[in-house]
Each structure stands twice: as C-alpha cells, then as structure tokens.
N, C-alpha and C. Protein backbone atom coordinates (compact mmCIF):
# COMPACT_ATOMS: atom_id res chain seq x y z
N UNK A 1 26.23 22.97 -60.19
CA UNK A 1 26.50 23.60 -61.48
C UNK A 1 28.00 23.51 -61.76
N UNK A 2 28.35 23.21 -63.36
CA UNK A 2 29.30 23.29 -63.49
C UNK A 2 30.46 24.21 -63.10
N UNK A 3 31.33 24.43 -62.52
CA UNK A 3 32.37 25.66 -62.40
C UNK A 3 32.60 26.52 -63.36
N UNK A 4 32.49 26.38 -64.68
CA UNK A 4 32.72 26.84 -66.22
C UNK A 4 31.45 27.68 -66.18
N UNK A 5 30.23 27.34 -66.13
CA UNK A 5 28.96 27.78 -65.88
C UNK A 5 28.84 29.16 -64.77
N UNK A 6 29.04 28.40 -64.03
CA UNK A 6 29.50 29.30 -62.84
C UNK A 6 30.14 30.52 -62.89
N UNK A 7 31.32 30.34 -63.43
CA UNK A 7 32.47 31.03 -63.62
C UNK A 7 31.43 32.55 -64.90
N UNK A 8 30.85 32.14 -65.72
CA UNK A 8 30.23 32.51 -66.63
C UNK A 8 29.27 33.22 -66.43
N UNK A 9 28.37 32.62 -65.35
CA UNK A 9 27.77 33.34 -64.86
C UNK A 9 27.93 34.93 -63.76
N UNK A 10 29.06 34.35 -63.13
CA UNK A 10 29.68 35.08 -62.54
C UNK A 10 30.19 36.41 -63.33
N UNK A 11 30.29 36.72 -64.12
CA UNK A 11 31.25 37.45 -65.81
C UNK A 11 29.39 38.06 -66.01
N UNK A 12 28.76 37.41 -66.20
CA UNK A 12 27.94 38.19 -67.01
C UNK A 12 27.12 39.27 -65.81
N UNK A 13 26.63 38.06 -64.82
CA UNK A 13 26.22 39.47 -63.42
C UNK A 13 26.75 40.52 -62.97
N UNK A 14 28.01 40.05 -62.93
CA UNK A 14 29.12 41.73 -62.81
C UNK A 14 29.00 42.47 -64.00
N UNK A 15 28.74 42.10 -64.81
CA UNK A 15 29.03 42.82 -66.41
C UNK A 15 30.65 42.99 -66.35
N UNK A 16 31.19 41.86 -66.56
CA UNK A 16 32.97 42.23 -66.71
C UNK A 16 32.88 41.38 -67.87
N UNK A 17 34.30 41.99 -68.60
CA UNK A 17 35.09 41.26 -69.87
C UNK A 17 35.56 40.29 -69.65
N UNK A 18 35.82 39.29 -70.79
CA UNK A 18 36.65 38.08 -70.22
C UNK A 18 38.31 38.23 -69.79
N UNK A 19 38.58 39.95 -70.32
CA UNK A 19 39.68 40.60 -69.89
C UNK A 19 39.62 40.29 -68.66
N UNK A 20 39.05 41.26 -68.39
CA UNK A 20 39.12 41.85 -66.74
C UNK A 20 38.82 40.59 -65.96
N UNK A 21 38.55 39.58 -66.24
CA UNK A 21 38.17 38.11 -65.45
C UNK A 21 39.31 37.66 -65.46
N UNK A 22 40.24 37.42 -66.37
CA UNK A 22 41.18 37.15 -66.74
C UNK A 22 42.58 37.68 -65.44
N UNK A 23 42.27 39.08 -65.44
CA UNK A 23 43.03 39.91 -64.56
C UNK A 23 42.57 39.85 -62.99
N UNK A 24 41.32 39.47 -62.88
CA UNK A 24 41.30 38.87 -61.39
C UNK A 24 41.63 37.71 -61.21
N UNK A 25 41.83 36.94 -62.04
CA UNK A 25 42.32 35.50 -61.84
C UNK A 25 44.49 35.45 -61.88
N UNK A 26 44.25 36.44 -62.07
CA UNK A 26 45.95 36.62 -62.53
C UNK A 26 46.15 35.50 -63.87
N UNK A 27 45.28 35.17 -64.88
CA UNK A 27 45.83 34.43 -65.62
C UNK A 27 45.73 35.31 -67.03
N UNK A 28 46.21 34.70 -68.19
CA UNK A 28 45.78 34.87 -69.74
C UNK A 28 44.37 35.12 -70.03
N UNK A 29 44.06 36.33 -71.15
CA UNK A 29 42.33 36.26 -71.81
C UNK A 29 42.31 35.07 -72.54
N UNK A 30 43.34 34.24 -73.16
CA UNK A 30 43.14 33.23 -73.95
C UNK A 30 42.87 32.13 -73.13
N UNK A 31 43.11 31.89 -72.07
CA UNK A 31 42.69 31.25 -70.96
C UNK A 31 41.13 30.88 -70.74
N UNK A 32 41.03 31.91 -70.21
CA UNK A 32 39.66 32.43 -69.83
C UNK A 32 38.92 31.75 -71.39
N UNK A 33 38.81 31.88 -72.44
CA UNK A 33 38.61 32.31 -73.91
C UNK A 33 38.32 31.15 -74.00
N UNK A 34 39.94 29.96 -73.32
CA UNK A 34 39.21 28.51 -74.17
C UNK A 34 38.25 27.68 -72.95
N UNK A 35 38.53 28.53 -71.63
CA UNK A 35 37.42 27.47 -70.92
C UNK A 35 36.13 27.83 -71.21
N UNK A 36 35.86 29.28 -71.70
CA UNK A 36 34.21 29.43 -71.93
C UNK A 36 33.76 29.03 -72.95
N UNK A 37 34.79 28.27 -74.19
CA UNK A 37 34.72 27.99 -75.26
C UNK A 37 34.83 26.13 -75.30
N UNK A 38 34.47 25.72 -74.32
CA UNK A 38 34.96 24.26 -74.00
C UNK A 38 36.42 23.78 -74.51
N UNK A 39 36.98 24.14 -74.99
CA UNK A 39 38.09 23.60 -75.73
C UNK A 39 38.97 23.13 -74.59
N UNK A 40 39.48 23.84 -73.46
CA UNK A 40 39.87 23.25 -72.37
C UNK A 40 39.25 23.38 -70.65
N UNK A 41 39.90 22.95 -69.75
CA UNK A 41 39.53 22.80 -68.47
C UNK A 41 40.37 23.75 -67.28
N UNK A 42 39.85 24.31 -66.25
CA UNK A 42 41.24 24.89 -65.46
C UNK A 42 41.34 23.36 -64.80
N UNK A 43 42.54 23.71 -64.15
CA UNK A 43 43.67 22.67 -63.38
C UNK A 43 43.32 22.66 -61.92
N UNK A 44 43.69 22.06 -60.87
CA UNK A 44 43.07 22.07 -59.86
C UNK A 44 43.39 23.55 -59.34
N UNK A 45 44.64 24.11 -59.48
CA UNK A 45 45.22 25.12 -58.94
C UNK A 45 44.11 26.35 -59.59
N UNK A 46 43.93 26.62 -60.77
CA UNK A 46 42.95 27.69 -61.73
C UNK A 46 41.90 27.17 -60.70
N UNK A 47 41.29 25.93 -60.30
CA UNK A 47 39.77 25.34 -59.55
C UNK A 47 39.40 26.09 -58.43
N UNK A 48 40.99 26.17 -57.56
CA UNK A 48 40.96 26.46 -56.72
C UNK A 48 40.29 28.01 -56.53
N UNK A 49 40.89 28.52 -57.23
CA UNK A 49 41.27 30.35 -57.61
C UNK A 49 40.17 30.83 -57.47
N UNK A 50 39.23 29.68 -58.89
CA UNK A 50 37.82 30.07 -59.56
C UNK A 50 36.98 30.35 -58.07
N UNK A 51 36.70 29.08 -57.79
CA UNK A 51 36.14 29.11 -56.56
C UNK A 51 35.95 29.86 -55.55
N UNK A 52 37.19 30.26 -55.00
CA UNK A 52 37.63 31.34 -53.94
C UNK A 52 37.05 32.77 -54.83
N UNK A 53 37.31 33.23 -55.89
CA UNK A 53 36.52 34.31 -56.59
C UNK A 53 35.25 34.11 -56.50
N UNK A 54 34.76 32.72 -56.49
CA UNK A 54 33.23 32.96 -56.55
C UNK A 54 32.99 32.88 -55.06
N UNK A 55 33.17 32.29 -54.13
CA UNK A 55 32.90 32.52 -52.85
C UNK A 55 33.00 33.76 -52.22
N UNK A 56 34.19 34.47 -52.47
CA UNK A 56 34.18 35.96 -52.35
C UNK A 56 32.84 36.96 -52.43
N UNK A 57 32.50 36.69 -54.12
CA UNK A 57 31.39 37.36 -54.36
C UNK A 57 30.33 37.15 -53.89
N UNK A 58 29.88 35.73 -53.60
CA UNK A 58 28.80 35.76 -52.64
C UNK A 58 28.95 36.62 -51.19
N UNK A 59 29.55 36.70 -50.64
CA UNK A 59 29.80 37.10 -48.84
C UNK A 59 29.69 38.19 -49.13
N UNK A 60 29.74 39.22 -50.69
CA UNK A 60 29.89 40.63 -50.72
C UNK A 60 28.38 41.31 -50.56
C-alpha cells in the first residue's frame, strides 16, 4: 500500500486531525494537507519519519 494511504489510514484509526499528525511528525498542517491531497510527495527524510510512526503503532 501506498505510504500516503497508509499514512491516512493511520489518521483515521486513531481518530487524529491532520493537525495533530502534523505535530507528531514535527512538520507543517499544510504539509500533511498537500500529501493527502495528492498535490505533493514526502521526501525520503518525511519517508523515513512516516514509516517509523507507522511501525511504532503497530508494536503498540
């Protein structure tokens, strides 16, 4: 599955804002805003982040 997907999915099972996603990622809501909005992509470094957040949540 896509990471964007993922990432999305991840947001809606917790029931969090794209705020508060935003703030575990340490990045921008406009961030967050244009990857769920396709308009852009994270970078390998954001890839990395995503990932490690979602791996986290699984082991919890």
């Amino acid at each position: 599955m896509d990471i964007i997907k993922r990432l999305e999915a991840y947001r809606l099972e917790n029931k969090i804002s794209q705020q508060a996603l935003a703030a575990k990622l340490d990045i921008s809501f406009s961030t967050v805003n244009r990857w769920l909005n396709g308009k852009t992509k994270p970078n390998k470094i954001q890839s990395y982040h995503i990932d490690k957040l979602l791996h986290g949540a699984r082991k919890s």
